[in-house]
C-alpha atoms as a PDB file:
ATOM      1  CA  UNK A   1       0.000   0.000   0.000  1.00  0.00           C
ATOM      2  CA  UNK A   2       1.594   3.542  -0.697  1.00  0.00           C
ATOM      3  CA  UNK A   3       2.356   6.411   1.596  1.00  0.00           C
ATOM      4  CA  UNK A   4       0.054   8.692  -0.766  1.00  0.00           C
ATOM      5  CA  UNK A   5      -2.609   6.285   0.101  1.00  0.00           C
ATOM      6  CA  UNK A   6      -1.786   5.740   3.964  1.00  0.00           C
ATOM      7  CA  UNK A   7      -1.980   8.998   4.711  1.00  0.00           C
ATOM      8  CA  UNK A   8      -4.686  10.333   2.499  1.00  0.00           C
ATOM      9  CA  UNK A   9      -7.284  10.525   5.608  1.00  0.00           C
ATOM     10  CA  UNK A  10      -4.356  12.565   7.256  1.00  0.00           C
ATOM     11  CA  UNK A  11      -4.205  14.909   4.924  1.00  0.00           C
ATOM     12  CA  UNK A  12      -7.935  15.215   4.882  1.00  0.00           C
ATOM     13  CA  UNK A  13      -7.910  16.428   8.874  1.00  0.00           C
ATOM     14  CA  UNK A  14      -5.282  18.913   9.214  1.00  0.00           C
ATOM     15  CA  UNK A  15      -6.759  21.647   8.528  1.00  0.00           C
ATOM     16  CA  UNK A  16      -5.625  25.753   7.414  1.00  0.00           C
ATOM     17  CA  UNK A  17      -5.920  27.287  10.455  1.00  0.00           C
ATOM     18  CA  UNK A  18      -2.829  25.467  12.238  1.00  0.00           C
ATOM     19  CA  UNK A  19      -4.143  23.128  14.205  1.00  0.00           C
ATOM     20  CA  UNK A  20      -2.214  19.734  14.953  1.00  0.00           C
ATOM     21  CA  UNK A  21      -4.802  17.130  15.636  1.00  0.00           C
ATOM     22  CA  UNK A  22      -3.115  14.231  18.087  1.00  0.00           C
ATOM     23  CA  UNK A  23      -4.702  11.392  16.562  1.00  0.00           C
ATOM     24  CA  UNK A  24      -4.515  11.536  12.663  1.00  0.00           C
ATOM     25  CA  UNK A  25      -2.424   8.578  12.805  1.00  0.00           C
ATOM     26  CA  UNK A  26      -2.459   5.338  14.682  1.00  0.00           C
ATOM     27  CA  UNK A  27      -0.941   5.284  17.402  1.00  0.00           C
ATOM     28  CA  UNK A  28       2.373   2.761  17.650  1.00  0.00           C
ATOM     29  CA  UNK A  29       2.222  -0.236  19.691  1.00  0.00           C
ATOM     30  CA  UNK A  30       2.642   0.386  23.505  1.00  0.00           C
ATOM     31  CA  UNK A  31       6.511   0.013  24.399  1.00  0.00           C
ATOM     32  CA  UNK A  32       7.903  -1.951  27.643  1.00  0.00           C
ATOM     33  CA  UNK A  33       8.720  -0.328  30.761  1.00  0.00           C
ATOM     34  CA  UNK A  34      11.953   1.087  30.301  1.00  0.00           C
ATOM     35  CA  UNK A  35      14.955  -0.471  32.131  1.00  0.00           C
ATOM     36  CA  UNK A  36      16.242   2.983  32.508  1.00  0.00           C
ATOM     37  CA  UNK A  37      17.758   3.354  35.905  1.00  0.00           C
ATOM     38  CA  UNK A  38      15.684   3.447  38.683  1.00  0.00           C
ATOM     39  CA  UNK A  39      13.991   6.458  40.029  1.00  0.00           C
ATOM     40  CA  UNK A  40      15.782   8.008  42.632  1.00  0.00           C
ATOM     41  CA  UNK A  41      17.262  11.363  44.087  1.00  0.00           C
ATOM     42  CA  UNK A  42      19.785  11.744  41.332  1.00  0.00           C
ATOM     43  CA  UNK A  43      16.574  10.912  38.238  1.00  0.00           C
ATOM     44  CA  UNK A  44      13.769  12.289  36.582  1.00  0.00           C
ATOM     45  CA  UNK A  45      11.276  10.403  34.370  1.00  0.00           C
ATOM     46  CA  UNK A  46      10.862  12.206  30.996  1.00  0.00           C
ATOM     47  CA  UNK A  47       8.207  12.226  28.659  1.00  0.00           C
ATOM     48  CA  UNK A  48       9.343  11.286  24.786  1.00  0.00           C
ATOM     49  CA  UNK A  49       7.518  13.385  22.610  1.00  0.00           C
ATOM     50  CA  UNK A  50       7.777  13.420  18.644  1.00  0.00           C
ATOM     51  CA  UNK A  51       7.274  16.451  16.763  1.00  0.00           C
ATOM     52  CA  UNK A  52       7.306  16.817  12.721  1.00  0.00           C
ATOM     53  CA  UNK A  53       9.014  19.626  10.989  1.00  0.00           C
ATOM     54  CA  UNK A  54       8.848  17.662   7.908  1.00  0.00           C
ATOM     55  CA  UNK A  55       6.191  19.041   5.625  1.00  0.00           C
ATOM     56  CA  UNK A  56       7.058  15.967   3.360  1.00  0.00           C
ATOM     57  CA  UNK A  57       6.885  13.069   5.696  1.00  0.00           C
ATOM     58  CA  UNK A  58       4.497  11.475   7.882  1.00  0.00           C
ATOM     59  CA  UNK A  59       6.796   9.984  10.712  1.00  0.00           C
ATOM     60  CA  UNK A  60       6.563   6.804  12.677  1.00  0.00           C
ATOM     61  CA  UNK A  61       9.373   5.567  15.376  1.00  0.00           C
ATOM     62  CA  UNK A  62      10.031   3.672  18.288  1.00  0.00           C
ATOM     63  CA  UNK A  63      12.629   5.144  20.903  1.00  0.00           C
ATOM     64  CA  UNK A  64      15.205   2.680  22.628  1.00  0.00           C
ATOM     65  CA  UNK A  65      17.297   3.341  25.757  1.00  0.00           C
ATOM     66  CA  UNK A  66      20.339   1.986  25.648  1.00  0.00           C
ATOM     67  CA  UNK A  67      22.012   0.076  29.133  1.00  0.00           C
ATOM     68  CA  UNK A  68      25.414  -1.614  28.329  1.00  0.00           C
ATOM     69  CA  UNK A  69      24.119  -4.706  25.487  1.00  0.00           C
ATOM     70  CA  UNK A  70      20.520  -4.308  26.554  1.00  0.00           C
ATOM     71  CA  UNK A  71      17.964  -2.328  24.493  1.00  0.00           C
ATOM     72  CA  UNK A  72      14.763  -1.739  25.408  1.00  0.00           C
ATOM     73  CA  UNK A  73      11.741   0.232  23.538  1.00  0.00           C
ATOM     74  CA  UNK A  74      11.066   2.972  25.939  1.00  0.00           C
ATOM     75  CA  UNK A  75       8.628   5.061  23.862  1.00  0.00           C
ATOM     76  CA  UNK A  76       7.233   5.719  20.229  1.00  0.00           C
ATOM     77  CA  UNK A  77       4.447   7.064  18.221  1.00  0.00           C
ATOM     78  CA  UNK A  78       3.157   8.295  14.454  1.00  0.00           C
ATOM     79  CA  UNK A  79       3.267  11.815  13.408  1.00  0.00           C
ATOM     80  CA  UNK A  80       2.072  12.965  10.546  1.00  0.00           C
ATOM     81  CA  UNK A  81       3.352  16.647   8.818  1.00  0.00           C
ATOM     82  CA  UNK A  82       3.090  19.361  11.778  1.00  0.00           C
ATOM     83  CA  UNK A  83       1.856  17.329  14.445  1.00  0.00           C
ATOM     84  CA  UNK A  84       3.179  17.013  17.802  1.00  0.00           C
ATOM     85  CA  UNK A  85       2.667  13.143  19.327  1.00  0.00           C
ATOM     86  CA  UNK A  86       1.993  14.714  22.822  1.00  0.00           C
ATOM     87  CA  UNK A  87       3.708  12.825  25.959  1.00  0.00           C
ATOM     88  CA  UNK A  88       4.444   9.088  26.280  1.00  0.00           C
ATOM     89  CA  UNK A  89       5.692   7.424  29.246  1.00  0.00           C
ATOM     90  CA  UNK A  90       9.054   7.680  29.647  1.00  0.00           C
ATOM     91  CA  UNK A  91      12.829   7.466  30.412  1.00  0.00           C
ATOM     92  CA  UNK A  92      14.363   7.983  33.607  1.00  0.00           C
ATOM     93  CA  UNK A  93      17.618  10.381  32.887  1.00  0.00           C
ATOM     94  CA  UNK A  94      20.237  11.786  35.280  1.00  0.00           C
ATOM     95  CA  UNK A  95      18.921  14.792  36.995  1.00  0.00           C
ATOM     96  CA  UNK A  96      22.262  16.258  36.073  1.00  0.00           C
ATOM     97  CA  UNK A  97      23.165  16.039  32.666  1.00  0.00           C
ATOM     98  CA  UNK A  98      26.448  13.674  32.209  1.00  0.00           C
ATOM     99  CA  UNK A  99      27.920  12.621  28.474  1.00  0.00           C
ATOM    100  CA  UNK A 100      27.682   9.281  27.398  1.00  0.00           C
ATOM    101  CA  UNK A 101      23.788   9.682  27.966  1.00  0.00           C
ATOM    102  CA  UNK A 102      22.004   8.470  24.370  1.00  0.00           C
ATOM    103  CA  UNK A 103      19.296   6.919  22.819  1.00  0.00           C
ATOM    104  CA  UNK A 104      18.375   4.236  19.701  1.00  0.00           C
ATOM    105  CA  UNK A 105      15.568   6.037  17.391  1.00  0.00           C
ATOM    106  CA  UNK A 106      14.272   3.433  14.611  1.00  0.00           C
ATOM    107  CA  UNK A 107      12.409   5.911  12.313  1.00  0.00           C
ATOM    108  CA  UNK A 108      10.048   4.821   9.448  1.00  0.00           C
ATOM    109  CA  UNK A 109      10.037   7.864   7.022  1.00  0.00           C
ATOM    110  CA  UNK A 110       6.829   7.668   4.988  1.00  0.00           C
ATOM    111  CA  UNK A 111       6.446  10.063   1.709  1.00  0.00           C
ATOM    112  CA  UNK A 112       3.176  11.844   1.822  1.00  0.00           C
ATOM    113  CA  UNK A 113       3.813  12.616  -1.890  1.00  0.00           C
ATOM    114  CA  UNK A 114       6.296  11.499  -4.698  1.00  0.00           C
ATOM    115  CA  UNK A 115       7.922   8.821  -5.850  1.00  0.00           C
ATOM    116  CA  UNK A 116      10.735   8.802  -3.791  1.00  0.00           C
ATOM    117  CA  UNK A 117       9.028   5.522  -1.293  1.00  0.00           C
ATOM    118  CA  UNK A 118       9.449   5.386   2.181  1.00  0.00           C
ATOM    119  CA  UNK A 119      12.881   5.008   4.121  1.00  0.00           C
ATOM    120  CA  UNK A 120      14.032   3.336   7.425  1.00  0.00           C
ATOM    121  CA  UNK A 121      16.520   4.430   9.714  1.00  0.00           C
ATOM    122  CA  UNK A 122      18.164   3.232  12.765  1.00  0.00           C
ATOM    123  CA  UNK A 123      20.696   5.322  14.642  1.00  0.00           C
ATOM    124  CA  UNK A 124      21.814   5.966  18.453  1.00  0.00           C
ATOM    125  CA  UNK A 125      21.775   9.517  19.260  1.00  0.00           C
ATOM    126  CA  UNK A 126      23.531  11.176  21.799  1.00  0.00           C
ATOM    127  CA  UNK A 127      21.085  13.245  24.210  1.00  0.00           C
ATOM    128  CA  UNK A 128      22.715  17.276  23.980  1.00  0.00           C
ATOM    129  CA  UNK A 129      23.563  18.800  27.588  1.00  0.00           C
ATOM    130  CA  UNK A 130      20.323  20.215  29.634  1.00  0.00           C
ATOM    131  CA  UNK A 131      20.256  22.209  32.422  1.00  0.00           C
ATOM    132  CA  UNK A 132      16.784  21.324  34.313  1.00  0.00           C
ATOM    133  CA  UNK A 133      14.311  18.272  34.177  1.00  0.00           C
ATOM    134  CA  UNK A 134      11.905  18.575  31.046  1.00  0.00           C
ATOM    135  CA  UNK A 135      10.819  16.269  28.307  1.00  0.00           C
ATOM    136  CA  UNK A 136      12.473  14.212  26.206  1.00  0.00           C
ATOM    137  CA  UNK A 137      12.242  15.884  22.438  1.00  0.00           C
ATOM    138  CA  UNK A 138      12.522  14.407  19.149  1.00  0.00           C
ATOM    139  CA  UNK A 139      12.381  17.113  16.545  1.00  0.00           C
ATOM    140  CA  UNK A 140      11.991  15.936  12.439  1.00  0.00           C
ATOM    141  CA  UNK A 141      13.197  18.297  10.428  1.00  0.00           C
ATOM    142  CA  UNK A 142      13.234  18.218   6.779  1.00  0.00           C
ATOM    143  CA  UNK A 143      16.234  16.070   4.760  1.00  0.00           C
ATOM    144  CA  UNK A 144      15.337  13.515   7.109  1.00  0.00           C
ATOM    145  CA  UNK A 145      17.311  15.162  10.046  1.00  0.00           C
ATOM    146  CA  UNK A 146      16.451  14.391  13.800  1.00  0.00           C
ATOM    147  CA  UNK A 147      16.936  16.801  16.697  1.00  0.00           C
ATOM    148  CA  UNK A 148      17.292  15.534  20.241  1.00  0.00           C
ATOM    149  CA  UNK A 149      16.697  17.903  23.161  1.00  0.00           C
ATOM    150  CA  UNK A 150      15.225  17.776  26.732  1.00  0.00           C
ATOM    151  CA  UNK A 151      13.349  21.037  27.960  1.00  0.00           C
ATOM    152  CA  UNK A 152      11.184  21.931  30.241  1.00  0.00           C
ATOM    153  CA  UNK A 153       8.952  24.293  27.633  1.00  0.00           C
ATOM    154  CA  UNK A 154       6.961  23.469  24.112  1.00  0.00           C
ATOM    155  CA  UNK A 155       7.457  24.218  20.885  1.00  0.00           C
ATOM    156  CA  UNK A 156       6.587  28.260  20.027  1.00  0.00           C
ATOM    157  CA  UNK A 157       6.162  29.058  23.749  1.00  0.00           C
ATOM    158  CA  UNK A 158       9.124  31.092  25.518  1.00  0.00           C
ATOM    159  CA  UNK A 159      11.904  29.369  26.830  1.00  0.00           C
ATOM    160  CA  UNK A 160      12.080  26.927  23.743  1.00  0.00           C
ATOM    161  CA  UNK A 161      15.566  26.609  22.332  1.00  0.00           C
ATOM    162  CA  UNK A 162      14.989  24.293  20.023  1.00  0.00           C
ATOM    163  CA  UNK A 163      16.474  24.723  16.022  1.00  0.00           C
ATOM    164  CA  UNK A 164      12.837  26.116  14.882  1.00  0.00           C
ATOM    165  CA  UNK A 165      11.892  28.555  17.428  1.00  0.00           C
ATOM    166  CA  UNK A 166       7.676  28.329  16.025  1.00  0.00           C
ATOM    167  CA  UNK A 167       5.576  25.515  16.117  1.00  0.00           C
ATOM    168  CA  UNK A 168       6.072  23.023  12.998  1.00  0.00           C
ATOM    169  CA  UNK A 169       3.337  24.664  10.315  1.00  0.00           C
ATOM    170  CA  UNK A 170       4.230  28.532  11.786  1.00  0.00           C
ATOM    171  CA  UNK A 171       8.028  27.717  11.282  1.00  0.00           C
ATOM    172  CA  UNK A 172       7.333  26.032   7.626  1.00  0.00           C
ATOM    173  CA  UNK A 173       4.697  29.201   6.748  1.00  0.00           C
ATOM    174  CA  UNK A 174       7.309  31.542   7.818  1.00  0.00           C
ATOM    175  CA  UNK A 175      10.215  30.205   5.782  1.00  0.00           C
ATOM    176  CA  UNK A 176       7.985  28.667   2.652  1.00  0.00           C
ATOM    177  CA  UNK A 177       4.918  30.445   2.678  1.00  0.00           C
ATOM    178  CA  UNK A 178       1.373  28.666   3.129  1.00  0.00           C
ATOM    179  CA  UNK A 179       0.511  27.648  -0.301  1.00  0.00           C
ATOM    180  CA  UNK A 180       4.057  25.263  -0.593  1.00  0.00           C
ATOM    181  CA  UNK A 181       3.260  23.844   2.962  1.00  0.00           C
ATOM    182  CA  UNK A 182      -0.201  22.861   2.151  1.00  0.00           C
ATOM    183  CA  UNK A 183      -0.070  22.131  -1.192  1.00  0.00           C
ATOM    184  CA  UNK A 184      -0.180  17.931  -0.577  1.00  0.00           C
ATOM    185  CA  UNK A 185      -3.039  18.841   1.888  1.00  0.00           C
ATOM    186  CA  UNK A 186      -6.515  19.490   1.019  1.00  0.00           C
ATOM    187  CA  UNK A 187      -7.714  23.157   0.647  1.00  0.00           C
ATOM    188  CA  UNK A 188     -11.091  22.709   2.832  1.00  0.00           C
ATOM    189  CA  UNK A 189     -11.557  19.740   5.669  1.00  0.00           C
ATOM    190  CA  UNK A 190     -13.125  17.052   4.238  1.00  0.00           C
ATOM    191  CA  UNK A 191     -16.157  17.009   5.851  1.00  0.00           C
ATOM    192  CA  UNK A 192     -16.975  20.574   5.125  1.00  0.00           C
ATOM    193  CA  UNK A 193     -19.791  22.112   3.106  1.00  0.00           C
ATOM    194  CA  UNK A 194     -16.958  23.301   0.748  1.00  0.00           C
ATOM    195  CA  UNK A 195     -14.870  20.184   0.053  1.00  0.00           C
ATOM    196  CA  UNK A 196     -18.452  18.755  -0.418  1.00  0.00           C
ATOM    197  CA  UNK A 197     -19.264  20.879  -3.140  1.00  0.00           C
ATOM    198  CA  UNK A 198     -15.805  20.989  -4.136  1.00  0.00           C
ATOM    199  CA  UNK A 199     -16.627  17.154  -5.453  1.00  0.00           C
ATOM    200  CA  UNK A 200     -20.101  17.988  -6.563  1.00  0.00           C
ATOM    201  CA  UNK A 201     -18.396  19.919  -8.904  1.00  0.00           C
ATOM    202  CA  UNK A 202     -16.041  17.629 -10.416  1.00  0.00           C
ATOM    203  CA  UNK A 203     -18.461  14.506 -10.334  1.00  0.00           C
ATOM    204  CA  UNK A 204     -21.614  16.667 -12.107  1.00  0.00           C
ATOM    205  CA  UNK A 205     -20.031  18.100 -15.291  1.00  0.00           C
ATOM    206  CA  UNK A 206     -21.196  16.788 -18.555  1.00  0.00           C
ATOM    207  CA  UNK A 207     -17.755  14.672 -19.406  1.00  0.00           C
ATOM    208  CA  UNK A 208     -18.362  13.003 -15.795  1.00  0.00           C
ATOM    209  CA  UNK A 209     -21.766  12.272 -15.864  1.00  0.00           C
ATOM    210  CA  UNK A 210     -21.292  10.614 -19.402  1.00  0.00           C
ATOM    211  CA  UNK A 211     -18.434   8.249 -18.398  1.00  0.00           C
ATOM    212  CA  UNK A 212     -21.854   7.453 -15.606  1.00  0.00           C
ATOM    213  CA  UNK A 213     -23.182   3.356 -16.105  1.00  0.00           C
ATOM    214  CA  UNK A 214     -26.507   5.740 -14.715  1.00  0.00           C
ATOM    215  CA  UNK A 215     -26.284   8.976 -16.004  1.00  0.00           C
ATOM    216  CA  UNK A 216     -30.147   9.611 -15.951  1.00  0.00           C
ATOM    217  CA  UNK A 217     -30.038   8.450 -12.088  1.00  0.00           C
ATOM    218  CA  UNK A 218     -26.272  10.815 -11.447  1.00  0.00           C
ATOM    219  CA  UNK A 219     -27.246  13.764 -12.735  1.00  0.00           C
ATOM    220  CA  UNK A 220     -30.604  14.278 -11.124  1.00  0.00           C
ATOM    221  CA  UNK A 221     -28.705  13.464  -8.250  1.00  0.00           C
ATOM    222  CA  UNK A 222     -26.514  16.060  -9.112  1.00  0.00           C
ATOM    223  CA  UNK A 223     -29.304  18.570  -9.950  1.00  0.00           C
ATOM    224  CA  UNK A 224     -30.836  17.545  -6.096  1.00  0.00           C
ATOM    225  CA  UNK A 225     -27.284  18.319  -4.319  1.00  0.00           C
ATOM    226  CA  UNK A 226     -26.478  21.632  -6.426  1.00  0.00           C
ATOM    227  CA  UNK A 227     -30.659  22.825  -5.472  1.00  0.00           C
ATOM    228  CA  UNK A 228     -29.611  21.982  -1.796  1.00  0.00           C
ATOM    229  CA  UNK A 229     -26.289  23.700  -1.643  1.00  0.00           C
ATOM    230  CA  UNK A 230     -27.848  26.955  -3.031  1.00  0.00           C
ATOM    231  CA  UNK A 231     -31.050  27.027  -0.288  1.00  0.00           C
ATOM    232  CA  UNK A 232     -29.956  25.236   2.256  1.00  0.00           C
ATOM    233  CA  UNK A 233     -25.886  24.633   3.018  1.00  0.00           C
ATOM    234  CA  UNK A 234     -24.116  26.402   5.237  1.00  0.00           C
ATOM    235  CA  UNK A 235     -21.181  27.410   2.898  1.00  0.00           C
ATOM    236  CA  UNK A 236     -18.758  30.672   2.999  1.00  0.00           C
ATOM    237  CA  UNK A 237     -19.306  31.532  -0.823  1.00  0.00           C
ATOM    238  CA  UNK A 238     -22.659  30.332  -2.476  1.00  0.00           C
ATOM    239  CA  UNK A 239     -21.130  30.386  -6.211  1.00  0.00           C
ATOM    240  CA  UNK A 240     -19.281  27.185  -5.109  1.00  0.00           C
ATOM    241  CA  UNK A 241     -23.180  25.881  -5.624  1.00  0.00           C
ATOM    242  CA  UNK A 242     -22.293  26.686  -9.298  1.00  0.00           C
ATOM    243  CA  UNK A 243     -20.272  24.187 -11.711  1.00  0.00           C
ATOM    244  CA  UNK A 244     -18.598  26.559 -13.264  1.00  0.00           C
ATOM    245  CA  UNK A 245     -17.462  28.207 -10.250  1.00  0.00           C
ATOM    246  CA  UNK A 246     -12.977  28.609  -9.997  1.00  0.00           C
ATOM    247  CA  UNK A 247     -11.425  28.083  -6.571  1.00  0.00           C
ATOM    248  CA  UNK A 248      -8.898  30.872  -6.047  1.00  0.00           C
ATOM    249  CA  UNK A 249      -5.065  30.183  -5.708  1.00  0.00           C
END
């Protein structure tokens, strides 16, 4: 099955205004407990938490800690283009940062558009210095770069220090503008009135309804949906009731 494919509900639910639903994507599979040391004076338990900078990839990984030959899955999660996975239970890490602390991150990279297929990775990462308890970040940037940082404060909020000081779709509007971030998402959320008779649209022209096996039955169908949109949907421009109406770039 292709990424295009996959992720074509994504696409349909993030919508213009920003937001980053949680749960466009499946969730991975719950990890173990993590053999971490144990909590104590000198620990913390982190969160992980995955967040996508990558306006071409939709994102899924599984986070390892690493204790001498023994690896254990300590978090994970799927996130799509500009979402944020929220917290997931956890790593215990010095309270005091000390080197040598890192972490295994398998990531699946899966093409939201293209041709260029999906790509796995496996690499241990070394966790950068902190100064204060916080959560465990792992930042996806685009050319399939990860960022590693634990901090006390989110994304866009003061006190972040992360590479991208904005959230994911601010920090790719700011540097791309919106129509290149959103072009391989929809323009309206698919259950709208819009993206509704965005299809009507396309499906009731003349060339459709002849390629029809019931083109008598379609296109008084058609004729039923367009009378509806103009007297009784709740829409933002009634000439999208019209077929010959032209979205705007």
């Amino acid at each position: 099955m292709s990424s295009r494919w996959r992720y074509g509900l994504l696409l349909a639910s993030v919508a213009l205004t920003g937001c980053q639903p949680k749960d466009a994507v499946p969730k991975a599979a719950p990890a173990s407990a993590a053999s971490a040391p144990a909590s104590d004076p000198d620990t913390f338990m982190a969160s992980s938490r995955g967040v996508n900078y990558d306006r071409e990839y939709a994102i899924r990984y599984t986070l390892y800690w690493l204790d001498g030959n023994k690896k254990d899955a300590v978090g994970g999660s799927n996130v799509g283009p500009f979402e944020d996975s929220g917290q997931n239970c956890c790593v215990s890490l010095s309270r005091i940062w000390r080197p040598g602390l890192a972490v295994q991150v398998d990531i699946e990279w899966m093409e939201i558009a293209g041709d260029a297929g999906d790509e796995k990775t496996s690499k241990v990462y070394p966790i950068p210095e902190y100064r204060q308890p916080g959560d465990l970040y792992l930042l996806f940037h685009s050319g399939k770069q990860l960022e590693l940082m634990v901090s006390a404060h989110e994304p866009g909020t003061p006190g972040w220090a992360g590479r991208e000081q904005l959230t994911p779709l601010e920090a790719c509007v700011a540097r791309h503008g919106k129509k290149e971030c959103m072009k391989n998402f929809p323009k309206y959320p698919g259950n709208s009135n819009e993206a509704f008779a965005e299809r009507m649209r396309r499906n009731c022209t003349p060339d459709a309804l002849k390629g029809s096996s019931n083109e008598n039955g379609d296109r008084a169908a058609c004729e039923r949906m367009q009378k509806e949109c103009r007297e009784k949907w709740i829409i933002s421009d009634k000439k999208m009731c019209e077929l010959d109406y032209m979205e705007q770039e």
